[in-house]
Protein backbone atom coordinates (compact mmCIF):
# COMPACT_ATOMS: atom_id res chain seq x y z
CA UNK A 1 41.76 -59.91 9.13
CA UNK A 2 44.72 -58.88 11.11
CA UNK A 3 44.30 -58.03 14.91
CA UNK A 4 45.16 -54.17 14.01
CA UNK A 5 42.99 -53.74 11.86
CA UNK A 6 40.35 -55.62 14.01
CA UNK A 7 40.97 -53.43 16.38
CA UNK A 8 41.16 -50.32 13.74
CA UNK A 9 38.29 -51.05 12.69
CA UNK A 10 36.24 -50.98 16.35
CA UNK A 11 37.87 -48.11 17.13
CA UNK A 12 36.50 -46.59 13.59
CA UNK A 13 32.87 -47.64 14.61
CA UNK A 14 33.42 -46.54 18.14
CA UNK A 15 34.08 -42.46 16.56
CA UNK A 16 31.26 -42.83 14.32
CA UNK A 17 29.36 -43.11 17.71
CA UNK A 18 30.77 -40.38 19.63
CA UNK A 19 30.96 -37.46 16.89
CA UNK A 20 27.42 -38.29 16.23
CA UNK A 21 26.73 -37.54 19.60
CA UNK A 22 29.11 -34.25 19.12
CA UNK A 23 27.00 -33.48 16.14
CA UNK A 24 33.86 -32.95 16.61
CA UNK A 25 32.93 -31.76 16.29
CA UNK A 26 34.38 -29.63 13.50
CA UNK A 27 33.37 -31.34 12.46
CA UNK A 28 31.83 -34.41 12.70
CA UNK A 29 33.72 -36.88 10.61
CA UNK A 30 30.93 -39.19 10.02
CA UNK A 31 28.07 -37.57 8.65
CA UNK A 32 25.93 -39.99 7.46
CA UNK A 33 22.66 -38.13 7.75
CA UNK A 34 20.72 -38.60 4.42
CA UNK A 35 17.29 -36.45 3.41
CA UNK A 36 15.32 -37.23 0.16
CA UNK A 37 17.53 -38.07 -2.85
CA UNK A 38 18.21 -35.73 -5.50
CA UNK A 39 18.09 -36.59 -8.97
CA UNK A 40 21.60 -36.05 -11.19
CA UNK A 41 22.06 -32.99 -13.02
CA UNK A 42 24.73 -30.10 -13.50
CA UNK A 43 27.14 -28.94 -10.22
CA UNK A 44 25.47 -25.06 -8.77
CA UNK A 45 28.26 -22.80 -10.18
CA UNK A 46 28.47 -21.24 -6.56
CA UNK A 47 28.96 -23.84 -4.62
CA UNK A 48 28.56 -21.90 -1.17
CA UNK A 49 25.77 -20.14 -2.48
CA UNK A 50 23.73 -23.08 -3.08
CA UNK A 51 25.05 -24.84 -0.13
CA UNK A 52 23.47 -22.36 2.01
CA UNK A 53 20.66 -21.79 0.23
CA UNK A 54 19.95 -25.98 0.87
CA UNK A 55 20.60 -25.60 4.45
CA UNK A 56 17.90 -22.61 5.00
CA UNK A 57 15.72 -24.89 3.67
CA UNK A 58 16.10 -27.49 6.41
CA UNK A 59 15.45 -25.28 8.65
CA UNK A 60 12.40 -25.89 11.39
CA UNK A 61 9.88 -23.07 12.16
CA UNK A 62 11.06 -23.57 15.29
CA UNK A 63 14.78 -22.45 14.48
CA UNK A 64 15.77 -26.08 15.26
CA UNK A 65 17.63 -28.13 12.67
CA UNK A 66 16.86 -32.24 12.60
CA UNK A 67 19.41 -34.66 13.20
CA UNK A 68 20.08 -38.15 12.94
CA UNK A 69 17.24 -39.35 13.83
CA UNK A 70 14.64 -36.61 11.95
CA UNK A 71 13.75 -35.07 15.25
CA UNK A 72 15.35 -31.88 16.04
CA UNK A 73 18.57 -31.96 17.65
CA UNK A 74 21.00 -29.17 19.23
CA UNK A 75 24.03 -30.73 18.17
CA UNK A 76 23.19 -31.01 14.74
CA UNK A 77 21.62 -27.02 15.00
CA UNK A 78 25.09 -25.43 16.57
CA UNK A 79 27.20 -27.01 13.45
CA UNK A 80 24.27 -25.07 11.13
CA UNK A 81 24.56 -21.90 13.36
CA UNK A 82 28.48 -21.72 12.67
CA UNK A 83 27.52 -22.80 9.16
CA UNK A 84 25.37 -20.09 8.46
CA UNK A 85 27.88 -17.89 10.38
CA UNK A 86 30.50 -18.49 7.74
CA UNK A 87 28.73 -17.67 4.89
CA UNK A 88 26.45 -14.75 6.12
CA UNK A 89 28.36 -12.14 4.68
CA UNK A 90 26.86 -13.99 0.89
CA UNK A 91 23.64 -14.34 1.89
CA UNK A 92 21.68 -11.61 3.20
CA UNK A 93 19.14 -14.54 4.27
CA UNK A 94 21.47 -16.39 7.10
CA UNK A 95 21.03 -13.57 10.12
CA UNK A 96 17.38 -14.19 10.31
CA UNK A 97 18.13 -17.83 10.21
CA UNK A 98 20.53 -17.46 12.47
CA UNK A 99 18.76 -15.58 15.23
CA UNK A 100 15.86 -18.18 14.74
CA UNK A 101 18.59 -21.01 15.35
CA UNK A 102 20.02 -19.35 18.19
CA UNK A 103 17.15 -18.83 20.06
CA UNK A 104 16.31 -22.44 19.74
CA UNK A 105 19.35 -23.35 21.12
CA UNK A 106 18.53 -21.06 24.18
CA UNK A 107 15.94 -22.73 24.98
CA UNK A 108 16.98 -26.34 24.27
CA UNK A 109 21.00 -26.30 24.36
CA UNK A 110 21.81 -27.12 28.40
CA UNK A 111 20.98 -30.62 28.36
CA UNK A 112 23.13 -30.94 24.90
CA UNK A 113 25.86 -28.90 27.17
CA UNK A 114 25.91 -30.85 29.92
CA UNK A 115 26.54 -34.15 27.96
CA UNK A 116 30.03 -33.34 27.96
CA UNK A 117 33.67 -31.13 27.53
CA UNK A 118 33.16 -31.04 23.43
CA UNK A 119 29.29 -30.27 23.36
CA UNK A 120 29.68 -27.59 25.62
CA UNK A 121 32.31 -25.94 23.74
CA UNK A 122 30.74 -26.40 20.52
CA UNK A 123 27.59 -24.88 22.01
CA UNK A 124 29.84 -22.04 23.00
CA UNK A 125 31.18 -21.54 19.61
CA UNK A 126 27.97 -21.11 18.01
CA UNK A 127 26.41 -19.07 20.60
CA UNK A 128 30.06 -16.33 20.09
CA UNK A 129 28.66 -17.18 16.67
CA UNK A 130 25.41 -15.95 17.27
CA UNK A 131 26.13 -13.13 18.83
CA UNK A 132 25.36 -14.30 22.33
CA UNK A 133 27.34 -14.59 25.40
CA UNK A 134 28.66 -18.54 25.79
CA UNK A 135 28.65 -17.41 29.97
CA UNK A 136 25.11 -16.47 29.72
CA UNK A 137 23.28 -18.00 27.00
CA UNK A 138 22.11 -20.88 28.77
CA UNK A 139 21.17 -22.01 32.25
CA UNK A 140 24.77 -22.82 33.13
CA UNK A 141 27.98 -20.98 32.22
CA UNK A 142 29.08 -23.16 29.21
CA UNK A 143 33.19 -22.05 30.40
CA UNK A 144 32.63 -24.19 33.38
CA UNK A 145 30.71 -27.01 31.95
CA UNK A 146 33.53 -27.10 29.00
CA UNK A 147 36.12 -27.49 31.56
CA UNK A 148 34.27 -29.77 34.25
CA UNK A 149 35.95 -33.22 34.14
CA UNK A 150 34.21 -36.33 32.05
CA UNK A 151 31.43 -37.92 34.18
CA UNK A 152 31.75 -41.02 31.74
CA UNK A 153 34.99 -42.99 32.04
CA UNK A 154 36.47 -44.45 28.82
CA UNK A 155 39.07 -47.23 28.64
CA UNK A 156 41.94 -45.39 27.81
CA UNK A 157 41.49 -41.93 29.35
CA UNK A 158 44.14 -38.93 28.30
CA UNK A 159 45.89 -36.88 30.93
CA UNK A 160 45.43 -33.11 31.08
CA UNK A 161 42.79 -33.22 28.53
CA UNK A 162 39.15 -31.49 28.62
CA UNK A 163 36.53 -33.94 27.82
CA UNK A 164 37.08 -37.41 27.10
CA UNK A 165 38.62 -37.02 23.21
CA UNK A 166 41.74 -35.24 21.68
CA UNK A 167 38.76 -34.02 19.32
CA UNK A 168 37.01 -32.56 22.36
CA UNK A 169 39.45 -30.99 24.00
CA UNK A 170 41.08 -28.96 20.90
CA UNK A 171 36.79 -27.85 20.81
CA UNK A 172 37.37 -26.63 24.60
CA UNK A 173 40.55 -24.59 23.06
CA UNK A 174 38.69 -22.91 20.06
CA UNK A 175 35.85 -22.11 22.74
CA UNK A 176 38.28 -20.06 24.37
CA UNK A 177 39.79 -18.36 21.41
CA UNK A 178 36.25 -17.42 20.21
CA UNK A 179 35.90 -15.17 23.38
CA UNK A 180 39.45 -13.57 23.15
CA UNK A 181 40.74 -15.34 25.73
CA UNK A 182 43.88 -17.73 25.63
CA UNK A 183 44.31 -21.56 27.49
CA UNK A 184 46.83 -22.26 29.93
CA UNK A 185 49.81 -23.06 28.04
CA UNK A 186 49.08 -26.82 29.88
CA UNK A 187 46.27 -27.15 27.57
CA UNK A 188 49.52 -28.00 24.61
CA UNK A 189 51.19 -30.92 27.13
CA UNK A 190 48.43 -33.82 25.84
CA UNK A 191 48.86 -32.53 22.57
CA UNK A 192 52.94 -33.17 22.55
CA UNK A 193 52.49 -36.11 24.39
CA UNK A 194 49.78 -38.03 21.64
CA UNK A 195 51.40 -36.70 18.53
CA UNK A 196 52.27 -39.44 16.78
CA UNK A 197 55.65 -40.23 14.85
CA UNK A 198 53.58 -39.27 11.41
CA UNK A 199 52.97 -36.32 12.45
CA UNK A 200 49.26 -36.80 13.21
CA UNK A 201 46.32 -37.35 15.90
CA UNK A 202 43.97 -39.87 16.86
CA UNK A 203 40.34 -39.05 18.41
CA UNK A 204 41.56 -41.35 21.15
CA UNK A 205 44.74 -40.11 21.80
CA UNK A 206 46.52 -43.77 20.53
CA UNK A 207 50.39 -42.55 19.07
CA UNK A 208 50.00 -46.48 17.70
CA UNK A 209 51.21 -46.27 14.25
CA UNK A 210 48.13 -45.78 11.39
CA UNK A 211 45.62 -44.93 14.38
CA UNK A 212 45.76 -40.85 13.57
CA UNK A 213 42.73 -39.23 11.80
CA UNK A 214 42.66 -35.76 9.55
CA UNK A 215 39.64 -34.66 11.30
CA UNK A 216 41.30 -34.62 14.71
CA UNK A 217 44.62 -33.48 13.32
CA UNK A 218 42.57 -31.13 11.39
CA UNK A 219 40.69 -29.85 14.56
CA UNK A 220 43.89 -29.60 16.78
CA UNK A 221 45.68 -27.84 13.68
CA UNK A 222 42.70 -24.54 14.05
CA UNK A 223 42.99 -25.12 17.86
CA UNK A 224 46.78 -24.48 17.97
CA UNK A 225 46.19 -21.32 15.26
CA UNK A 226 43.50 -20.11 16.86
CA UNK A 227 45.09 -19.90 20.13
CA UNK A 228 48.27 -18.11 19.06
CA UNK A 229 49.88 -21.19 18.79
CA UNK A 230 50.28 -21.30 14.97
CA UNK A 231 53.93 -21.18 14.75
CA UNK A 232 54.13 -24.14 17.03
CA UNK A 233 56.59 -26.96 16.25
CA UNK A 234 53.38 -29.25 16.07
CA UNK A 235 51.92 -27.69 13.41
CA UNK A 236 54.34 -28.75 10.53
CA UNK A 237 54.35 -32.40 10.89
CA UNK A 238 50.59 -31.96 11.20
CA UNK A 239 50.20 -30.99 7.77
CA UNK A 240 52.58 -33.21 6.30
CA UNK A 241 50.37 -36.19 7.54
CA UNK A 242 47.56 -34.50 6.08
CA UNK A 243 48.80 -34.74 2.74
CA UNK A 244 49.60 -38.50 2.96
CA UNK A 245 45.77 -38.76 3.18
CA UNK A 246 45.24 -36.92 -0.16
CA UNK A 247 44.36 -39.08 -2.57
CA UNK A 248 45.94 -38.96 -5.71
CA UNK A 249 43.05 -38.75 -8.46
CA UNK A 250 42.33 -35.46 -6.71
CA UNK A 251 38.88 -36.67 -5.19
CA UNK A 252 39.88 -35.31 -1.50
CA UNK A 253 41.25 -36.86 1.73
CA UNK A 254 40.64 -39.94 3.43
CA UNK A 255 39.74 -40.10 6.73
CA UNK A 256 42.55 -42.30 7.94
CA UNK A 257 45.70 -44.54 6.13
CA UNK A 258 43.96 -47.66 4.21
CA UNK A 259 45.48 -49.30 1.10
CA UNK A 260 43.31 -48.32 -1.17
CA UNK A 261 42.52 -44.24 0.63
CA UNK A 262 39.02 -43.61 0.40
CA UNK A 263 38.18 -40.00 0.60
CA UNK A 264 34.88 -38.47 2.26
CA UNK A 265 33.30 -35.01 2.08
CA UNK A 266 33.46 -34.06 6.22
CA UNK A 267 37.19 -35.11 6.37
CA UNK A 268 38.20 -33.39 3.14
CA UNK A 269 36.38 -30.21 4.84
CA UNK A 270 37.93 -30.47 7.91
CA UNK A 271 41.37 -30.44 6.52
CA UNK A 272 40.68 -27.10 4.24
CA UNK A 273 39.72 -25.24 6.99
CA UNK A 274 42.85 -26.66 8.93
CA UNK A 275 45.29 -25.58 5.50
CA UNK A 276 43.33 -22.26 5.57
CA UNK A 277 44.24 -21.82 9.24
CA UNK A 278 47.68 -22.48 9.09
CA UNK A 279 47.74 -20.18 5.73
CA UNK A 280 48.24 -22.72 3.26
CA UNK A 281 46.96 -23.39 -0.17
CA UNK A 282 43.50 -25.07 0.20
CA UNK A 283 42.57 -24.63 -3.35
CA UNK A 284 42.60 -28.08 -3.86
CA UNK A 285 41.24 -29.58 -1.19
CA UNK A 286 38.00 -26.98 -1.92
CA UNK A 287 38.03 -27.62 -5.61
CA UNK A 288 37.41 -31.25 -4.30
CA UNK A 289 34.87 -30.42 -1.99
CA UNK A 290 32.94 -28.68 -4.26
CA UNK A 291 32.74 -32.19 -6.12
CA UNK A 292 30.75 -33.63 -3.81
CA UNK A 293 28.01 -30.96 -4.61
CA UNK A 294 24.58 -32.35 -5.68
CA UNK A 295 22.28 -30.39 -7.96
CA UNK A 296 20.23 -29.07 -5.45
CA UNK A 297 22.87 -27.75 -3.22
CA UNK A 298 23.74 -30.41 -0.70
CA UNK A 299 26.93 -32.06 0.19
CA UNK A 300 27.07 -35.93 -0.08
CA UNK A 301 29.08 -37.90 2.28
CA UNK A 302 30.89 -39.99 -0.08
CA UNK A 303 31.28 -39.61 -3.68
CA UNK A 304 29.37 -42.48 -4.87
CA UNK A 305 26.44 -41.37 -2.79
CA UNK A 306 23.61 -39.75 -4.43
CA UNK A 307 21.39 -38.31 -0.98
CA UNK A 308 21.67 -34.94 0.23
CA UNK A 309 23.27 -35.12 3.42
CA UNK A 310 22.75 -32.08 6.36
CA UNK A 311 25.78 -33.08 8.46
CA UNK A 312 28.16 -33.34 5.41
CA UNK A 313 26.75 -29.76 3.95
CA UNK A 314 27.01 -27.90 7.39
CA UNK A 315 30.51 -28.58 7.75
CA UNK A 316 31.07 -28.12 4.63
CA UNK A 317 29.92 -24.70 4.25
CA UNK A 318 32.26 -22.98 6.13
CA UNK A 319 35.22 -24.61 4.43
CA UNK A 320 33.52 -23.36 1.39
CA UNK A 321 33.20 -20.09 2.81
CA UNK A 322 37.43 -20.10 3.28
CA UNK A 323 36.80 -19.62 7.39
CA UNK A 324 38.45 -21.58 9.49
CA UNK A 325 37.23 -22.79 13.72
CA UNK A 326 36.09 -20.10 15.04
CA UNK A 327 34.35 -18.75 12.98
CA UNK A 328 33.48 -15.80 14.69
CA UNK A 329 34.96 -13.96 17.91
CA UNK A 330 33.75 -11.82 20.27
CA UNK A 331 35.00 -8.27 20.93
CA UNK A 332 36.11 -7.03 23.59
CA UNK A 333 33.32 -5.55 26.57
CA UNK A 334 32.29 -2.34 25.03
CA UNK A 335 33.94 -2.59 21.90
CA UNK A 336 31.88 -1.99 18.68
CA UNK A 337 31.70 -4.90 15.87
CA UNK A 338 34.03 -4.89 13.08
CA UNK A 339 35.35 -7.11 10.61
CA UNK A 340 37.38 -9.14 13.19
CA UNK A 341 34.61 -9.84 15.94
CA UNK A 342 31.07 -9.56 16.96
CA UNK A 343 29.75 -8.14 20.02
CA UNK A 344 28.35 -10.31 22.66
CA UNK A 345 25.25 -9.99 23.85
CA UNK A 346 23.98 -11.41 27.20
């Protein structure tokens, strides 16, 4: 094997690491997180119906979702939050679900917040999505702790960034956009400065040729939309790379380049909601997603899977649901909800 792809390769296992831990993230890449099998049978004809339906059912008495390891984990119950977010406006069933999640996070979200930039803000998005104010809803003001510097060192470390990741930092930038409120125009000068020459981004920041991802181009992509940046010269390259990770039977998008592609269910997600954001056609890319749809409702990872997975079907949902990072935002003090925001409560 070639030192680059050695090295690919380590840097591969190293992101399966860290978005677990983010469990970026819009989107957590590698969701790997398999509950009892499911026997094979006919597709639901409404896929984000019985998506959601799957994921109420995972739910803990205590509001809590499980994660990687079966216990219940915050990461894992802020990507179910936004999930049910997305697709509460099919199922009359997600706001009680959602105010049972929430108020588990309340109580057991700081110490998840305080691991780092991208938890925080991810914590922050699902609390906007909630209905709760991100400055208030824990112990600590989750603004600050977003924008606090890494108390971890990694070996190549990106200037001008929040958190320690391109894939954290575009989290910090939705965070803001889900209050109404936009990042110093600083906030774009890592993101000129790492995109590559294809057009893409890597987790780690690396503008080495092949090292750019769709989930963190895919992430940056709703960051840049979402904070009024959406007619950005970055955006168009962006998507181009996307597409060179489409593979060509139609089964979805790859996570990275590879000879042969191999596509995934998280990644193919991820770059929906980043084609919905930037107001392109993402019928494909969800006709594809829906493919990876087991009989009971679930999301596999990979297509020759056959185990539910939560990770995969919580960011999947809200691709399915056509809504892109965030997906809710907060109105303005005072201001009563409407179809464009949700009032904040303290």
């Amino acid at each position: 094997m070639s030192k680059r792809w050695s090295l690919r390769a380590n840097l591969c296992a190293l992101l399966l690491v860290a978005l677990v831990c983010l469990s970026l993230l819009p989107g957590s890449v590698a969701a790997r997180q398999a509950t009892p099998a499911a026997s094979p049978a006919a597709q639901p004809a409404d896929p984000l119906t019985a998506a959601t339906a799957w994921l109420l059912a995972q739910q803990d008495a205590s509001g809590g979702f499980p994660g990687y390891s079966g216990d219940l984990d915050a990461g894992v119950t802020t990507d179910a939050v936004m999930a049910l977010a997305a697709a509460a406006d099919t199922d009359p069933a997600a706001g009680a679900a959602i105010d049972k999640a929430v108020a588990y996070l309340a109580a057991n979200g700081e110490a998840y917040a305080q691991a780092g930039a991208g938890q925080a803000a991810k914590l922050a998005l699902a609390a906007v999505a909630g209905g709760r104010d991100p400055r208030t809803f824990v112990g600590s003001d989750l603004f600050e702790v977003m924008q606090e510097p890494p108390t971890t060192s990694v070996q190549h470390p990106i200037a001008g960034i929040w958190g320690d990741s391109l894939y954290a930092h575009a989290l910090v930038i939705l965070a803001f956009s889900a209050v109404g409120e936009l990042p110093p125009d600083s906030a774009l000068e890592p993101l000129r400065a790492t995109q590559g020459a294809d057009g893409g981004w890597a987790f780690d920041g690396s503008t080495e040729a092949g090292a750019a991802d769709s989930n963190t181009t895919s992430m940056v992509i709703q960051a840049l939309v979402a904070a009024g940046y959406g007619e950005s010269e970055l955006v168009p390259p962006a998507l181009a790379f996307l597409e060179t990770l489409r593979l060509p039977d139609g089964s979805g998008y790859a996570y990275g380049p590879g000879d042969p592609l191999t596509a995934d269910s998280n990644s193919t997600a991820l770059v929906a909601q980043a084609l919905i954001a930037a107001g392109e056609d993402a019928s494909d890319a969800l006709t594809a997603l829906a493919a990876y749809q087991l009989p009971d409702g679930s999301l596999r990872y990979m297509a020759t899977e056959t185990d539910p997975n939560l990770l995969a079907t919580v960011q999947g949902i809200p691709a399915l649901a056509r809504k892109a990072l965030p997906v809710a935002t907060g109105c303005p003090t005072d201001a009563a909800a409407s179809a464009t925001c949700v009032p904040l409560a303290a």
